[in-house]
C-alpha atoms as a PDB file:
ATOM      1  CA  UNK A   1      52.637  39.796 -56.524  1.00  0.00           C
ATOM      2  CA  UNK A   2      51.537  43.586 -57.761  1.00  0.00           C
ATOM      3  CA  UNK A   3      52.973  44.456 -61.172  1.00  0.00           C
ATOM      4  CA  UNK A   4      54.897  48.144 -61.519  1.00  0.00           C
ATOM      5  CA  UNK A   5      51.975  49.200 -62.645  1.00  0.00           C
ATOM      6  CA  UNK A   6      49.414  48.055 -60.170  1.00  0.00           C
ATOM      7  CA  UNK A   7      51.896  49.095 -57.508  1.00  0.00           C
ATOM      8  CA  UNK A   8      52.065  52.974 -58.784  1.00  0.00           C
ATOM      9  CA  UNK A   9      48.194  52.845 -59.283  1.00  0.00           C
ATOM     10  CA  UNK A  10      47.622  52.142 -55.493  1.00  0.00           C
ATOM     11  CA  UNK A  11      49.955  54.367 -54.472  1.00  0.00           C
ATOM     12  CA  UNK A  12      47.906  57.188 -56.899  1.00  0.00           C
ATOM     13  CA  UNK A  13      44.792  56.080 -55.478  1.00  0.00           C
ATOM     14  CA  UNK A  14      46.248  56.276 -51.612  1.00  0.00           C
ATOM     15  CA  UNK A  15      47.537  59.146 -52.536  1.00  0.00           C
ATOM     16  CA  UNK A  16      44.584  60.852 -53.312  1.00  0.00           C
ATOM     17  CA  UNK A  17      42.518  59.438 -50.603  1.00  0.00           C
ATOM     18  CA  UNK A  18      40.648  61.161 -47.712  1.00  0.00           C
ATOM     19  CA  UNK A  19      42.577  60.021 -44.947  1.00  0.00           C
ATOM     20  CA  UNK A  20      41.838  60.956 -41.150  1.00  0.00           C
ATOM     21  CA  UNK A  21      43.921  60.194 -37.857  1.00  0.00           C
ATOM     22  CA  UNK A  22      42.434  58.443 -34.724  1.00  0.00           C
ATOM     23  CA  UNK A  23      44.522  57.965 -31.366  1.00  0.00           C
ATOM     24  CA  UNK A  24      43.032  54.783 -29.865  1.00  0.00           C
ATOM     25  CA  UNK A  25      41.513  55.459 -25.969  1.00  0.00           C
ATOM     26  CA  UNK A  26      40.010  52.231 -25.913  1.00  0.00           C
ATOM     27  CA  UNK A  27      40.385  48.959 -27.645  1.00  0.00           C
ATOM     28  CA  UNK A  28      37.363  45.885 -26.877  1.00  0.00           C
ATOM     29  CA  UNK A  29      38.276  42.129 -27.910  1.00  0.00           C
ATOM     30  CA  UNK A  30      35.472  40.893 -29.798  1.00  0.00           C
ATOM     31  CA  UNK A  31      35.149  37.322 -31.820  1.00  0.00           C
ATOM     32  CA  UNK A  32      36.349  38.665 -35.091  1.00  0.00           C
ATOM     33  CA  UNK A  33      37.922  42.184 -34.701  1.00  0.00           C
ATOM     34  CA  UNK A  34      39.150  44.942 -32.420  1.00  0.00           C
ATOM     35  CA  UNK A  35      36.851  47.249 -31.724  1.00  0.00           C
ATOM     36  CA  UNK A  36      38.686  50.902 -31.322  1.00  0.00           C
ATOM     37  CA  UNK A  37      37.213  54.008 -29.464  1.00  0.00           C
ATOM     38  CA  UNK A  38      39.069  57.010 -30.484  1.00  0.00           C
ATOM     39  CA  UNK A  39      40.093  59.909 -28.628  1.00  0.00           C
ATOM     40  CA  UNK A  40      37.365  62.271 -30.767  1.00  0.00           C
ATOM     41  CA  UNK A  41      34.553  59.792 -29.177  1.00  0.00           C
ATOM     42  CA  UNK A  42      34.471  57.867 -32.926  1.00  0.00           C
ATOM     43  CA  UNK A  43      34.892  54.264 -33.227  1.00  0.00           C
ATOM     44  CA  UNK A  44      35.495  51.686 -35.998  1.00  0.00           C
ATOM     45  CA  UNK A  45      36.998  47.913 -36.055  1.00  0.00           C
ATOM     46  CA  UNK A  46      40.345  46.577 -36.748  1.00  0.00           C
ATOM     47  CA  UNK A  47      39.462  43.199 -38.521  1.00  0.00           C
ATOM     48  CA  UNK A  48      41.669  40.483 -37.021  1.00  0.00           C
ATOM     49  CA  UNK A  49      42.344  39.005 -39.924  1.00  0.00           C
ATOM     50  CA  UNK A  50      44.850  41.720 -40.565  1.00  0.00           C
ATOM     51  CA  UNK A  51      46.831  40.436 -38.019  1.00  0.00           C
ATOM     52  CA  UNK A  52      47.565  43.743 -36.412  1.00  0.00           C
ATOM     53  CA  UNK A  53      46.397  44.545 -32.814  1.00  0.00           C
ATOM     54  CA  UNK A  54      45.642  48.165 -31.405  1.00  0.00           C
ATOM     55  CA  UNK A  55      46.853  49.664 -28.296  1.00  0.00           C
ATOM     56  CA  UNK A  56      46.148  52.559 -26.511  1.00  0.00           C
ATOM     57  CA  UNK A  57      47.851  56.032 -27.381  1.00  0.00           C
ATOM     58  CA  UNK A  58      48.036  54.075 -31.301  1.00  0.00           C
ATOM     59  CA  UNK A  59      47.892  56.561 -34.141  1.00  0.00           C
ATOM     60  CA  UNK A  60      45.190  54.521 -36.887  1.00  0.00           C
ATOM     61  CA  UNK A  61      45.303  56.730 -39.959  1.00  0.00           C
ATOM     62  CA  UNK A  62      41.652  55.391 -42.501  1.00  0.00           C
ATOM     63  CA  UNK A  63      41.590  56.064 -45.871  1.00  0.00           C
ATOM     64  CA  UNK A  64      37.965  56.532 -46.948  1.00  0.00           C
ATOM     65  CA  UNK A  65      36.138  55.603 -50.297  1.00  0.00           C
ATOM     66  CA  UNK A  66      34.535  58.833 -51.508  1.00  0.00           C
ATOM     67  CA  UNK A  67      35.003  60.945 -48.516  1.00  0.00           C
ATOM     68  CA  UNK A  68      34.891  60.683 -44.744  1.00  0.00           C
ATOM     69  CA  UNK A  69      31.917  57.972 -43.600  1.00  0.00           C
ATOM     70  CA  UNK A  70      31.515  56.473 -46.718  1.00  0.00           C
ATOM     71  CA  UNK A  71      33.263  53.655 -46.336  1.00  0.00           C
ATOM     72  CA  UNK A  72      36.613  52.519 -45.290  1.00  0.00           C
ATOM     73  CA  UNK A  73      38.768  51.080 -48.060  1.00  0.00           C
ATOM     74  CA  UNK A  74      42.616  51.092 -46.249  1.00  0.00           C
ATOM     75  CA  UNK A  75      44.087  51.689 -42.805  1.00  0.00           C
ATOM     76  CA  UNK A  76      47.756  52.058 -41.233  1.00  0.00           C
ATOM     77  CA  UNK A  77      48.679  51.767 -37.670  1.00  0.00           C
ATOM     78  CA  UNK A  78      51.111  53.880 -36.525  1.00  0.00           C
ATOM     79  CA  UNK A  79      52.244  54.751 -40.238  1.00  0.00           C
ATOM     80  CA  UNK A  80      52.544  50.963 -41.073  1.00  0.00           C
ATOM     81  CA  UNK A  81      49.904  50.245 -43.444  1.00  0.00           C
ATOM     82  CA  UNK A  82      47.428  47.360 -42.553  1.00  0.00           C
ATOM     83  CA  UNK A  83      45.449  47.301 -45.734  1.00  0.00           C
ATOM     84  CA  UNK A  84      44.839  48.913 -48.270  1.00  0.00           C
ATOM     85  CA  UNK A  85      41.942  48.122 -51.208  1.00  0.00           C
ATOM     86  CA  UNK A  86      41.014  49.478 -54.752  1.00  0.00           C
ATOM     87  CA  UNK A  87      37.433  50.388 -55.976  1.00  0.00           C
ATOM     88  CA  UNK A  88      37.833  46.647 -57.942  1.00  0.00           C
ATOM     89  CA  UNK A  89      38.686  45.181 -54.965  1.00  0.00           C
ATOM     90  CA  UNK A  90      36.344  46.708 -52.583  1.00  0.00           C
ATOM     91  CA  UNK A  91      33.190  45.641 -55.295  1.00  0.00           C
ATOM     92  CA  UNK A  92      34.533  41.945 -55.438  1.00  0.00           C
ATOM     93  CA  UNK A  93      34.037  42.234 -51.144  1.00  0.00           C
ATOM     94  CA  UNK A  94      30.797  43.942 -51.272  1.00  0.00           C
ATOM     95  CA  UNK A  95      29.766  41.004 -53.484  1.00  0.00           C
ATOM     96  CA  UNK A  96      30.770  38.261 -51.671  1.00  0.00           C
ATOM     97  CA  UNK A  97      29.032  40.190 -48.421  1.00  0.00           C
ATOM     98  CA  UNK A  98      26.106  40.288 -50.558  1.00  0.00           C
ATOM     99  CA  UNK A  99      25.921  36.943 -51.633  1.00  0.00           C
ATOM    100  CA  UNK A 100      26.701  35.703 -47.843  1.00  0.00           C
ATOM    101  CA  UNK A 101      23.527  37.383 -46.466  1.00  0.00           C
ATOM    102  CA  UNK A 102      21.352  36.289 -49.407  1.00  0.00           C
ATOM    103  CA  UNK A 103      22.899  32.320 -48.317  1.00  0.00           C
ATOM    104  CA  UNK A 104      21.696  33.467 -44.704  1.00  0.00           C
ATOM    105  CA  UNK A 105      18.467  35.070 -44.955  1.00  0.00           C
ATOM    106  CA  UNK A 106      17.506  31.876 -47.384  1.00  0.00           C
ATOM    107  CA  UNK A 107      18.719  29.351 -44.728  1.00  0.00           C
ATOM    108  CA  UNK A 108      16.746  31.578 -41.640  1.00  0.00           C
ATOM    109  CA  UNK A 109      13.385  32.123 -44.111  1.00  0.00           C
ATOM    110  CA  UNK A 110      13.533  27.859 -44.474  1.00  0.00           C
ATOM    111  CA  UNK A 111      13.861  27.430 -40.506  1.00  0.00           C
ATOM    112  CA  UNK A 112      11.176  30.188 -39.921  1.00  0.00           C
ATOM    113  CA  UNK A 113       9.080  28.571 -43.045  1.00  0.00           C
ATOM    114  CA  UNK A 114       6.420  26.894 -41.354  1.00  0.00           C
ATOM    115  CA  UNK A 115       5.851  29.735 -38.462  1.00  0.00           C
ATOM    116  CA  UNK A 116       5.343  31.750 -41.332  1.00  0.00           C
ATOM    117  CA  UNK A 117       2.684  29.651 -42.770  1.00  0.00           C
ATOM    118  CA  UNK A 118       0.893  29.382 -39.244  1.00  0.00           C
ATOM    119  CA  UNK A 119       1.122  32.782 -39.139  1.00  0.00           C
ATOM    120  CA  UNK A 120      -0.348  33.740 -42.879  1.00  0.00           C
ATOM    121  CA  UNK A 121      -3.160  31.120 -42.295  1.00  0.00           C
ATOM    122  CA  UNK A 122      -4.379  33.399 -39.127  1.00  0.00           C
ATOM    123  CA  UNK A 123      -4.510  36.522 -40.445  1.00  0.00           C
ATOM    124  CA  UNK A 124      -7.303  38.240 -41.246  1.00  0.00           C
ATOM    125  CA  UNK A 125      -8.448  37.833 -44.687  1.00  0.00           C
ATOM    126  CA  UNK A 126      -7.518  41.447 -45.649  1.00  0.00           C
ATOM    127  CA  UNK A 127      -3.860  40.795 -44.090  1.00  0.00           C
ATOM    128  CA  UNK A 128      -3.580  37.945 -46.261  1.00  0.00           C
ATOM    129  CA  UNK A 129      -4.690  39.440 -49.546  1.00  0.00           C
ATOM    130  CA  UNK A 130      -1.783  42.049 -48.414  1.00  0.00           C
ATOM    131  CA  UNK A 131       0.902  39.573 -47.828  1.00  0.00           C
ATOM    132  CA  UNK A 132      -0.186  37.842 -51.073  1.00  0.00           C
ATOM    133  CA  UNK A 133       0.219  41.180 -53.106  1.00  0.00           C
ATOM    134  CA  UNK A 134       4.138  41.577 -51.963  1.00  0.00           C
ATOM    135  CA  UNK A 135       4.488  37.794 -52.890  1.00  0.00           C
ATOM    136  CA  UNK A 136       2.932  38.712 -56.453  1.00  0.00           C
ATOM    137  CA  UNK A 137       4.844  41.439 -56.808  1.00  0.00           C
ATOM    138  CA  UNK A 138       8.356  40.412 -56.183  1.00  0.00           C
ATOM    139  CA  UNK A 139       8.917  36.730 -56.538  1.00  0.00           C
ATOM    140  CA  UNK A 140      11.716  37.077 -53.512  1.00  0.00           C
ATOM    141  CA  UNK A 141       9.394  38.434 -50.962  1.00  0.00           C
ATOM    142  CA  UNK A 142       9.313  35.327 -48.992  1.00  0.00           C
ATOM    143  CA  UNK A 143      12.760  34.886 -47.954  1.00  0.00           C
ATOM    144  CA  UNK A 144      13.704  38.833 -48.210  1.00  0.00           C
ATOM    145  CA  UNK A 145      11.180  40.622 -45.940  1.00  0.00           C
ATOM    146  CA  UNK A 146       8.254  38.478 -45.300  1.00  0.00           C
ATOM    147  CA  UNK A 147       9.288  38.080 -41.582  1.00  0.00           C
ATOM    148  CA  UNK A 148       9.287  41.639 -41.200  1.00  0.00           C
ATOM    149  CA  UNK A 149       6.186  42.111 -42.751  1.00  0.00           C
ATOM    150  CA  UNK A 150       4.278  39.058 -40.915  1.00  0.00           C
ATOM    151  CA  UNK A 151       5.818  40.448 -37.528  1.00  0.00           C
ATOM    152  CA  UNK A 152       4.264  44.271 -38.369  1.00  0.00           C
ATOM    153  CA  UNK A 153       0.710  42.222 -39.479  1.00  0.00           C
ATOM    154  CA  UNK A 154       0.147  40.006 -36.656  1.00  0.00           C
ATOM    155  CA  UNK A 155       0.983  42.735 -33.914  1.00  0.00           C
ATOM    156  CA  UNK A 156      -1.659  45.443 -35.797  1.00  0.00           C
ATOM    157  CA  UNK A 157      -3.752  42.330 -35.799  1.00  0.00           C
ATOM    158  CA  UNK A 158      -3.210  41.918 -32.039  1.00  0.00           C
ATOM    159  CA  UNK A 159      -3.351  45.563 -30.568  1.00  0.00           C
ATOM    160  CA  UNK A 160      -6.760  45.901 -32.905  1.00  0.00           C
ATOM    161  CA  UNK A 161      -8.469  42.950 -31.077  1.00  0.00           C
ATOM    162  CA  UNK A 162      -7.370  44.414 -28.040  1.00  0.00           C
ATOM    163  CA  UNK A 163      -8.037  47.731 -28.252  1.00  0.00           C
ATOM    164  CA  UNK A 164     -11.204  47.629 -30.464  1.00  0.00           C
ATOM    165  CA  UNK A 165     -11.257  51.480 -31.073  1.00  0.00           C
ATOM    166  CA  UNK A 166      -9.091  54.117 -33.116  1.00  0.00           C
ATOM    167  CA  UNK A 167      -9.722  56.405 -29.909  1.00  0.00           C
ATOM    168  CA  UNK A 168      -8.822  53.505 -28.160  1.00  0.00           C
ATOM    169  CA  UNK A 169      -5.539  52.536 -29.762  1.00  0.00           C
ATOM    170  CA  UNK A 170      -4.318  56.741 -29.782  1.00  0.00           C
ATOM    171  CA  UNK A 171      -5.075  56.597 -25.886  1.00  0.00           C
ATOM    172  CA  UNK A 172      -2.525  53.632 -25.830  1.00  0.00           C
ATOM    173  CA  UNK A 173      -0.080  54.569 -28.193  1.00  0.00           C
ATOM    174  CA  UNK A 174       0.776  57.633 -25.476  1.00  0.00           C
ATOM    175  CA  UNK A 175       1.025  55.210 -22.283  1.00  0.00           C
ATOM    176  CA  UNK A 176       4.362  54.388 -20.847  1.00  0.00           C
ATOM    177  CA  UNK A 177       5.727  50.660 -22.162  1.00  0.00           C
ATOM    178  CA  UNK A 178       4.571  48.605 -19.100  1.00  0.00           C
ATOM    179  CA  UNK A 179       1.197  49.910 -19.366  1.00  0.00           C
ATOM    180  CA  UNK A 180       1.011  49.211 -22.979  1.00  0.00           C
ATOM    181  CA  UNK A 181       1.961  45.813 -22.330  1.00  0.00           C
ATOM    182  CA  UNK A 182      -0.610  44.986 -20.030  1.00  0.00           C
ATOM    183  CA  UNK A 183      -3.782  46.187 -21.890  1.00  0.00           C
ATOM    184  CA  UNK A 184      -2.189  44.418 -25.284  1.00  0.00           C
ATOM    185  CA  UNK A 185      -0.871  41.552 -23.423  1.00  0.00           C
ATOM    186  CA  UNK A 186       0.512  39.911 -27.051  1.00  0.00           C
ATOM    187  CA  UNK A 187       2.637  43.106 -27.846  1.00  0.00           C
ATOM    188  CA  UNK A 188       5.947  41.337 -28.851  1.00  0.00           C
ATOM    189  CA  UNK A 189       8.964  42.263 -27.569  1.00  0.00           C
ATOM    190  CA  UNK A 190      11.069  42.568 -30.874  1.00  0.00           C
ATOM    191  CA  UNK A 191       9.877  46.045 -32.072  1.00  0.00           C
ATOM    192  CA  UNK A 192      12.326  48.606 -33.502  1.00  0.00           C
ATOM    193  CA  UNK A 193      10.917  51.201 -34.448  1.00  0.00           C
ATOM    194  CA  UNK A 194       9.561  51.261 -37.525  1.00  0.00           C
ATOM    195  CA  UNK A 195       7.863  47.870 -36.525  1.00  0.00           C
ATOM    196  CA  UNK A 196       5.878  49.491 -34.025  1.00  0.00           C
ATOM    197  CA  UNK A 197       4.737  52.300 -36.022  1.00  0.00           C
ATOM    198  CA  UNK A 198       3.667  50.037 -39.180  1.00  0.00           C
ATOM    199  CA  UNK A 199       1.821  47.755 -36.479  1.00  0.00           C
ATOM    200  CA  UNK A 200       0.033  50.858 -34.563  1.00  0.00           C
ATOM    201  CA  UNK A 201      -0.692  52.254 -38.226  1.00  0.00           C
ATOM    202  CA  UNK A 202      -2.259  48.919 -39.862  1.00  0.00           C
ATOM    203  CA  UNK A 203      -4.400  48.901 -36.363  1.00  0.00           C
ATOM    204  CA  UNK A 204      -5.278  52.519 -36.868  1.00  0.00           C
ATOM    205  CA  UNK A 205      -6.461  50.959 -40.745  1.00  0.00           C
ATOM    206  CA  UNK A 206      -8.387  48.054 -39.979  1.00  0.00           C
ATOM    207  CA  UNK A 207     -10.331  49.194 -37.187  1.00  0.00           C
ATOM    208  CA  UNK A 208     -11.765  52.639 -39.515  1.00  0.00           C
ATOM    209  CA  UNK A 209     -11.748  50.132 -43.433  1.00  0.00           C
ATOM    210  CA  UNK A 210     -10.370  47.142 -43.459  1.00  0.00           C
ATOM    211  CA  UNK A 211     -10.434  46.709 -46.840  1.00  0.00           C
ATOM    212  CA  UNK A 212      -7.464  49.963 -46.752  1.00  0.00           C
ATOM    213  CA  UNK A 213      -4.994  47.354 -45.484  1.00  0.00           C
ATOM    214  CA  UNK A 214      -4.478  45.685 -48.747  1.00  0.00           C
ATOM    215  CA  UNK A 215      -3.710  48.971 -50.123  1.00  0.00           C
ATOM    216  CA  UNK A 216      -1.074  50.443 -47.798  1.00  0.00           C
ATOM    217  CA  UNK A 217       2.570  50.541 -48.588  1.00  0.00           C
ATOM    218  CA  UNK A 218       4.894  47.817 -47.259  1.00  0.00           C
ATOM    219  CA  UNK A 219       6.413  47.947 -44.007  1.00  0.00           C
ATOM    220  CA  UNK A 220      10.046  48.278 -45.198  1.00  0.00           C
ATOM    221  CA  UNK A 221       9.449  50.110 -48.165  1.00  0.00           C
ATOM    222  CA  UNK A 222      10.923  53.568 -46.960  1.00  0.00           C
ATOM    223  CA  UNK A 223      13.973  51.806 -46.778  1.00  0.00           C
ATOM    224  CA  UNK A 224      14.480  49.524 -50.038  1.00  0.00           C
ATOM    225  CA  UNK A 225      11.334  51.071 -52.112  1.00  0.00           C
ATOM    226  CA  UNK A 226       8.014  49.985 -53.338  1.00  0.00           C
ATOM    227  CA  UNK A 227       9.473  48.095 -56.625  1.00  0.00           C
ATOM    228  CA  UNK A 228      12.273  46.259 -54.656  1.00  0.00           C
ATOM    229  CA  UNK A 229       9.406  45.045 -51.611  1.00  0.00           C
ATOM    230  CA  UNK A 230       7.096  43.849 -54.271  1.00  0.00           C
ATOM    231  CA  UNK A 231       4.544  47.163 -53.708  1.00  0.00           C
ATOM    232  CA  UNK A 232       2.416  47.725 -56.352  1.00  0.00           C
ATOM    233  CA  UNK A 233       0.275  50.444 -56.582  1.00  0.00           C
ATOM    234  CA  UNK A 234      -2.526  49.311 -59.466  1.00  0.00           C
ATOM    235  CA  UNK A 235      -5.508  48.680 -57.635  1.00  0.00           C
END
């Protein structure tokens, strides 16, 4: 039960809220939530742990954290409020997320664990001094990103055996998929982008210096940074 006082500051803090309106087109039955297309081509889940199911021609009114896509901290449906959460309550969620994928990515890095070791022990010499210079530098490289940066290493490892050549490999990198696939027959099949381009680039490397590879950033670091990924830059 809210006390008077928690009650008028969540009304304050609805009150002064970004809010926006949605009228449902479209609502998909999924494991854990409805997932709502809006009229405006936008779309966002109803969790159904709410207990509240969206039709079409609904009104869903979201409140948003710091302005519009920055999170959603309270809906209503049809002017009946669903939920509604304060900054205190939203950090106690985003830490409990947190600490959820953390519990996950430790329980899939033991599964993958000896793969991983295969892997590292056919690398490349260079390759390995790289892997073991994210492992130096951040004591949680193993079960944080070393399957994305194994994945990256192998396949540059791969399409630089195959190809043999930089002019080689920049012939290639232009070919349709298919035709890719058949002159690196190894290419894997789980590239997003990012993994491609790290693989074709650590190719590029240790066909013109090996040695370079060592020295290159990580393959995630545009996206958590070269202190978080264990990148040092000393040598």
């Amino acid at each position: 039960m809210l006390t008077e006082r928690q009650t008028l500051e969540r009304a304050m803090l609805r009150l002064n809220s970004q809010e926006e309106n949605y009228f449902v087109s479209r609502v998909e039955d999924t494991p854990t939530s409805w997932y709502v297309a809006a009229e405006d081509g936008s779309g966002f889940a109803v969790a159904k742990k709410h207990g509240v199911e969206p039709h079409v021609h609904d009104c869903v009114t979201l409140y948003y954290v710091n302005g519009k896509w920055t999170g959603i901290r309270g809906m209503d449906v049809n002017r009946k409020p669903v939920y509604f959460q304060t900054d205190a309550e939203l950090a106690v969620e985003h830490e409990q997320y947190v600490q959820e994928q953390e519990r996950k990515q430790k329980a899939s890095f033991e599964e993958n664990r000896a793969q991983l070791d295969e892997d590292y022990n056919g690398l490349p010499a260079v390759f390995k001094k790289r892997i073991d210079r994210f492992r130096e530098g951040n004591p949680d490289f193993r079960w944080k990103y070393e399957s994305y940066e194994m994945f990256c290493c192998t396949q540059a490892v791969v399409i630089a055996i195959a190809l043999g050549t930089t002019e080689e490999l920049t012939k290639w990198a232009e070919l349709p998929y298919e035709e890719q696939k058949r002159l690196v027959p190894l290419l894997g099949s789980g590239h997003s982008g990012n993994t491609f381009g790290m693989a074709c680039y650590l190719a590029r490397v240790y066909l013109v210096n090996s040695e370079a590879v060592v020295l290159q950033h990580g393959s995630l670091t545009p996206l958590v940074g070269c202190e978080e990924y264990g990148c040092s830059h000393d040598e």
